[in-house]
PDB file of N, CA and C in Angstrom:
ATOM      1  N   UNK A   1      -1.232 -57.231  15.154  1.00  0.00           N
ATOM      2  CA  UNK A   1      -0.266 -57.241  14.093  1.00  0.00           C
ATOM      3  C   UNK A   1       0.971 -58.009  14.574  1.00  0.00           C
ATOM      4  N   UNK A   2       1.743 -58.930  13.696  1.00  0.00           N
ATOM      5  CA  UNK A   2       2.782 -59.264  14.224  1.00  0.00           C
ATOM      6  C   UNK A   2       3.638 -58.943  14.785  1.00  0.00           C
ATOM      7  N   UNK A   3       4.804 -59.177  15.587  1.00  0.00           N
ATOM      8  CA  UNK A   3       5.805 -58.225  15.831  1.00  0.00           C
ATOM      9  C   UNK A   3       5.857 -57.214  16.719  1.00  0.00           C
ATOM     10  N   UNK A   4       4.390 -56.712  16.944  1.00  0.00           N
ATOM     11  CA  UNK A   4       3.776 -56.055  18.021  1.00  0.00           C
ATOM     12  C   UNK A   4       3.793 -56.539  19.315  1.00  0.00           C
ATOM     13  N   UNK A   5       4.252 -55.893  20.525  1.00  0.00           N
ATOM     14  CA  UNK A   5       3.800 -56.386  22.079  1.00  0.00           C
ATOM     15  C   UNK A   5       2.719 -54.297  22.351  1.00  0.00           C
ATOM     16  N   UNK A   6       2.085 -55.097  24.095  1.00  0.00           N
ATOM     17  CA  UNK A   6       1.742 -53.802  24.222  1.00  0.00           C
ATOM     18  C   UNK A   6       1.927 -54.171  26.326  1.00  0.00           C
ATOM     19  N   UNK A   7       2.117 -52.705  26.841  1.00  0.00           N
ATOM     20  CA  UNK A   7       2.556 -52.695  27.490  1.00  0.00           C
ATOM     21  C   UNK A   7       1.456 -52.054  28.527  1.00  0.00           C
ATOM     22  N   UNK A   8       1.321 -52.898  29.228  1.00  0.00           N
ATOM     23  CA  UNK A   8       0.096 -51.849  30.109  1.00  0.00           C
ATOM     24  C   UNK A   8       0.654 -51.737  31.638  1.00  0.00           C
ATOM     25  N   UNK A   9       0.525 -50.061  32.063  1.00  0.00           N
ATOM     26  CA  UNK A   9       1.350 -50.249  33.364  1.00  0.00           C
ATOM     27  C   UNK A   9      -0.080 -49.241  34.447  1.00  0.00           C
ATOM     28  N   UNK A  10       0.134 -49.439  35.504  1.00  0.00           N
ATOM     29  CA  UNK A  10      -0.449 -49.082  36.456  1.00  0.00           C
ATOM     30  C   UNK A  10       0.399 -48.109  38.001  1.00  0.00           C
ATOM     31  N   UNK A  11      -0.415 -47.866  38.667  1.00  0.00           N
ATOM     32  CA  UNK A  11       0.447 -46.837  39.956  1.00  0.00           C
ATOM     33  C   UNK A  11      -0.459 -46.569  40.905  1.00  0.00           C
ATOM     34  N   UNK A  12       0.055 -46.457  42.406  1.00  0.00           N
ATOM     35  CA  UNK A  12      -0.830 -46.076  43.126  1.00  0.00           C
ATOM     36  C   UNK A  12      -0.473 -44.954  44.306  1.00  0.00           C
ATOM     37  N   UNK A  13      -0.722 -44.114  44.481  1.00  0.00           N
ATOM     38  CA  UNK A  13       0.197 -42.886  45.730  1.00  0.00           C
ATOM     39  C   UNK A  13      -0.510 -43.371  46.776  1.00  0.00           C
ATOM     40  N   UNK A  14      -0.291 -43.582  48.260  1.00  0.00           N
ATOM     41  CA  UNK A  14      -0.968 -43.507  49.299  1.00  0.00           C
ATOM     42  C   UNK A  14      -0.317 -42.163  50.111  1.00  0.00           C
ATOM     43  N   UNK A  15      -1.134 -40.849  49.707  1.00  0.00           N
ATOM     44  CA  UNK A  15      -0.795 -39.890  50.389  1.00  0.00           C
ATOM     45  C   UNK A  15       0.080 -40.009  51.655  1.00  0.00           C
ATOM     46  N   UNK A  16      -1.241 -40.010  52.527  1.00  0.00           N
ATOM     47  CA  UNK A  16      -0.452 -39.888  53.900  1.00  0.00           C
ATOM     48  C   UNK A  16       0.756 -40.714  54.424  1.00  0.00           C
ATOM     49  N   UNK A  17       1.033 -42.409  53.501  1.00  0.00           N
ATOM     50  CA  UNK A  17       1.843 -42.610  54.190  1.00  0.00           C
ATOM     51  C   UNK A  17       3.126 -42.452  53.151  1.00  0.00           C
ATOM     52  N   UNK A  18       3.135 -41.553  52.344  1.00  0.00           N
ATOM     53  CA  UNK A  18       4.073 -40.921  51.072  1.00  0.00           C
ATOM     54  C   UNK A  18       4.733 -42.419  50.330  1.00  0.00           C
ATOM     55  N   UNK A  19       3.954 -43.555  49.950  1.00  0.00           N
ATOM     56  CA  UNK A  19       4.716 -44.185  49.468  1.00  0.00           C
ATOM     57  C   UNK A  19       3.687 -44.730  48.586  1.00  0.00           C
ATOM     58  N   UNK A  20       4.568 -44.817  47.043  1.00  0.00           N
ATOM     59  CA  UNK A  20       3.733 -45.477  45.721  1.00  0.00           C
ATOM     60  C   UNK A  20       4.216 -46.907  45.214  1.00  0.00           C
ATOM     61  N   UNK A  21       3.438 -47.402  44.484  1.00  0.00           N
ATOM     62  CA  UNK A  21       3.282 -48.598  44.086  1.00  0.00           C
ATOM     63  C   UNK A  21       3.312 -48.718  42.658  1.00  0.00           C
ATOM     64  N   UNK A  22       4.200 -49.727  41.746  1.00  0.00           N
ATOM     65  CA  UNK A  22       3.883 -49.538  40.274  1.00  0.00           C
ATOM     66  C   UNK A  22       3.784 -50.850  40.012  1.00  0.00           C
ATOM     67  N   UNK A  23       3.558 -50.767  38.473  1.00  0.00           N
ATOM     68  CA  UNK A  23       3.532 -52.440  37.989  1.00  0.00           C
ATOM     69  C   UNK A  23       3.120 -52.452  36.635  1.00  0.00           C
ATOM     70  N   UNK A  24       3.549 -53.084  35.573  1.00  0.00           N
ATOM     71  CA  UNK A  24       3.451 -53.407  34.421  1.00  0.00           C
ATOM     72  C   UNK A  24       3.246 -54.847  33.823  1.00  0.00           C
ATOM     73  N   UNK A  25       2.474 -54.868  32.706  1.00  0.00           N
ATOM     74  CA  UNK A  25       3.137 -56.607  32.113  1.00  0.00           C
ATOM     75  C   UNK A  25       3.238 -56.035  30.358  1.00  0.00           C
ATOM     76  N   UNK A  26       4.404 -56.854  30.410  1.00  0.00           N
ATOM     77  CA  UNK A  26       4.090 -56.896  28.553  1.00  0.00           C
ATOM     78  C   UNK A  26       3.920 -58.559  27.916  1.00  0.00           C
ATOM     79  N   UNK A  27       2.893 -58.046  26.881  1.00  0.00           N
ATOM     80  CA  UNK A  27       2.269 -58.997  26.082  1.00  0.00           C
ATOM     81  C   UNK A  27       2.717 -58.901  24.712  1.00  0.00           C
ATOM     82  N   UNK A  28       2.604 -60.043  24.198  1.00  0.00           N
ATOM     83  CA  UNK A  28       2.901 -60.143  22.665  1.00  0.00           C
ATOM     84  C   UNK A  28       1.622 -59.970  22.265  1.00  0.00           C
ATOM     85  N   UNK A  29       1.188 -60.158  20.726  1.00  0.00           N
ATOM     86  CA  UNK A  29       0.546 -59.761  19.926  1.00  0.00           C
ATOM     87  C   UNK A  29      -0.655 -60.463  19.652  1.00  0.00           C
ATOM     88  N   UNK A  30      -0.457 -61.942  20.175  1.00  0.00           N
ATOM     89  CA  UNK A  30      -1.279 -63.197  20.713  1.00  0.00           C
ATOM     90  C   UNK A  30      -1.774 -62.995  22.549  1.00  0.00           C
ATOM     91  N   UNK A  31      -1.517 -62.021  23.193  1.00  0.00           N
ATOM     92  CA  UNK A  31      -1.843 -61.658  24.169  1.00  0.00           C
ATOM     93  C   UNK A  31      -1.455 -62.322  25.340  1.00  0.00           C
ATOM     94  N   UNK A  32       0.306 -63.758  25.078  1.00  0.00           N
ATOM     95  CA  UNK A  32       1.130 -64.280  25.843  1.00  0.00           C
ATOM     96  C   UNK A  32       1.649 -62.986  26.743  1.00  0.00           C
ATOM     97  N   UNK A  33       1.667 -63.526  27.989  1.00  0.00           N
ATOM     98  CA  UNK A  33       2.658 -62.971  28.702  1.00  0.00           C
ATOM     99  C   UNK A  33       4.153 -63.108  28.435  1.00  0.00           C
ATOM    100  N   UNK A  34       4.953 -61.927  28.339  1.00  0.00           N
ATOM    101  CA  UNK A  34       6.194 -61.887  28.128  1.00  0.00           C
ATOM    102  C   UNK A  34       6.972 -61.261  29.284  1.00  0.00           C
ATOM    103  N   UNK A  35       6.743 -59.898  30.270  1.00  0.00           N
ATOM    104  CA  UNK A  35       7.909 -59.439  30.914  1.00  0.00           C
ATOM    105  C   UNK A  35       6.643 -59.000  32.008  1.00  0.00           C
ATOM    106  N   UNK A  36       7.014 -59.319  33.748  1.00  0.00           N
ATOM    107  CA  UNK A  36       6.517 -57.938  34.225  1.00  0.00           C
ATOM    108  C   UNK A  36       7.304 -57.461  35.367  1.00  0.00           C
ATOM    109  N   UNK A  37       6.799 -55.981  35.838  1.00  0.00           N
ATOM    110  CA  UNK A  37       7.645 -55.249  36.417  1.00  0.00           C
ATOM    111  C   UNK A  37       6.631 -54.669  37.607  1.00  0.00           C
ATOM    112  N   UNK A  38       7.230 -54.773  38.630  1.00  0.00           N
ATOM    113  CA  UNK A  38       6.544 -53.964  40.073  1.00  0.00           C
ATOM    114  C   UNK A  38       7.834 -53.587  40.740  1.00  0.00           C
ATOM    115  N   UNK A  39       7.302 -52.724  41.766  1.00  0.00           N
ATOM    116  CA  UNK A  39       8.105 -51.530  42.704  1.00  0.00           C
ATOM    117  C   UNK A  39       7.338 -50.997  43.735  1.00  0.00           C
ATOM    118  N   UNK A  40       8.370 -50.647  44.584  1.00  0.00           N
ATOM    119  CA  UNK A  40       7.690 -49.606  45.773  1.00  0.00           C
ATOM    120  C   UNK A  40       8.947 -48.591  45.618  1.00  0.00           C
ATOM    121  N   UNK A  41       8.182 -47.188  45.995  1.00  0.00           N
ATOM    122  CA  UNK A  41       9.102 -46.213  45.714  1.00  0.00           C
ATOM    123  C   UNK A  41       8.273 -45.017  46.610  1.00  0.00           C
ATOM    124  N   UNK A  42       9.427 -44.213  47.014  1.00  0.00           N
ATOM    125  CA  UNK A  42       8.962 -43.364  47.898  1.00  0.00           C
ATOM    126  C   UNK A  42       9.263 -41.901  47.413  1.00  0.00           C
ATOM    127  N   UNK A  43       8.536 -41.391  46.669  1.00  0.00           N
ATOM    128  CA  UNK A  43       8.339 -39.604  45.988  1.00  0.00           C
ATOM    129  C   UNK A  43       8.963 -38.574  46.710  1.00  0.00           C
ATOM    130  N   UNK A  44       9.651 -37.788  46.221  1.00  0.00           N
ATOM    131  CA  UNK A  44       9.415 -36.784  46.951  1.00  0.00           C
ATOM    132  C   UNK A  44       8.243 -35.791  46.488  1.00  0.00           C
ATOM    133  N   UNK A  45       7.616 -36.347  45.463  1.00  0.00           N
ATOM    134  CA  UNK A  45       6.462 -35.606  45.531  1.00  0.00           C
ATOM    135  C   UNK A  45       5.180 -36.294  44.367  1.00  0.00           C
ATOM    136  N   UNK A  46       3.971 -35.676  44.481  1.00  0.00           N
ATOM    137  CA  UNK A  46       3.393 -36.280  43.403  1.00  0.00           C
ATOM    138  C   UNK A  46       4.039 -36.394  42.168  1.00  0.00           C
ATOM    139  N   UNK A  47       4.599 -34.924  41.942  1.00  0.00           N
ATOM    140  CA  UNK A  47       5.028 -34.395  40.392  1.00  0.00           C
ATOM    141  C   UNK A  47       5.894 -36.253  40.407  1.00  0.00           C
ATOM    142  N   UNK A  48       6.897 -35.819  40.516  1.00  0.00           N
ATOM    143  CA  UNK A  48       7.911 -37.015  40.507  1.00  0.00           C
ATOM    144  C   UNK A  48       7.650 -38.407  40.066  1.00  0.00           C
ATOM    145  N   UNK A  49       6.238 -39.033  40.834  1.00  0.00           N
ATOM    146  CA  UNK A  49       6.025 -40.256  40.506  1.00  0.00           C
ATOM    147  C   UNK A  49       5.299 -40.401  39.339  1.00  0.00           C
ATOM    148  N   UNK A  50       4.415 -38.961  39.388  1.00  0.00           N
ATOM    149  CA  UNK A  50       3.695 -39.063  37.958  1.00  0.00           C
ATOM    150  C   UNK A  50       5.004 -38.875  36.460  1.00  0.00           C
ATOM    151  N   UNK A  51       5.986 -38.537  36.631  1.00  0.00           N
ATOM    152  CA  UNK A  51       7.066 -38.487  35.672  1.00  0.00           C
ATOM    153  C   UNK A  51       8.090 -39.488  35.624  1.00  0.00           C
ATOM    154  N   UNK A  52       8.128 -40.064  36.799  1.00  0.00           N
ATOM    155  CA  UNK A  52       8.508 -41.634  37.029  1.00  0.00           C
ATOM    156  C   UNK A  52       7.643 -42.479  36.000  1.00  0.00           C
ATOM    157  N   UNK A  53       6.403 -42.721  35.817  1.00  0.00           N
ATOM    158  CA  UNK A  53       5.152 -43.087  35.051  1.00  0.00           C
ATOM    159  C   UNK A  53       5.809 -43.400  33.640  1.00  0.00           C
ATOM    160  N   UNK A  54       6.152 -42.236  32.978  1.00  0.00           N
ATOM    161  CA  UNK A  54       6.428 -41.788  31.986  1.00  0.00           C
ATOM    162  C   UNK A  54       7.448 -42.228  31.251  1.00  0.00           C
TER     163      UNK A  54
END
């Protein structure tokens, strides 16, 4: 639909060494790339990154 983008994001925890990974892209409606986003970030816990997510 026009006017529409969609946003698909991803994450990764590596337990033992307590540090996660993120990343996104957004697309328009023609399925162009428009914006993307990555990080490293260090939790203080699962809860956290999974609400980071969010």
């Amino acid at each position: 639909m026009e006017g529409t983008v969609c946003l698909n994001v991803d994450g990764n925890l590596l337990g033992p060494m307590n540090t996660a990974g993120y990343g996104g892209r957004l697309r328009n409606n023609a399925g162009n790339f428009i914006w993307d986003l990555l990080g490293e970030w260090i939790p203080e816990c699962d809860l956290f990154f999974g609400l980071a997510a969010v």
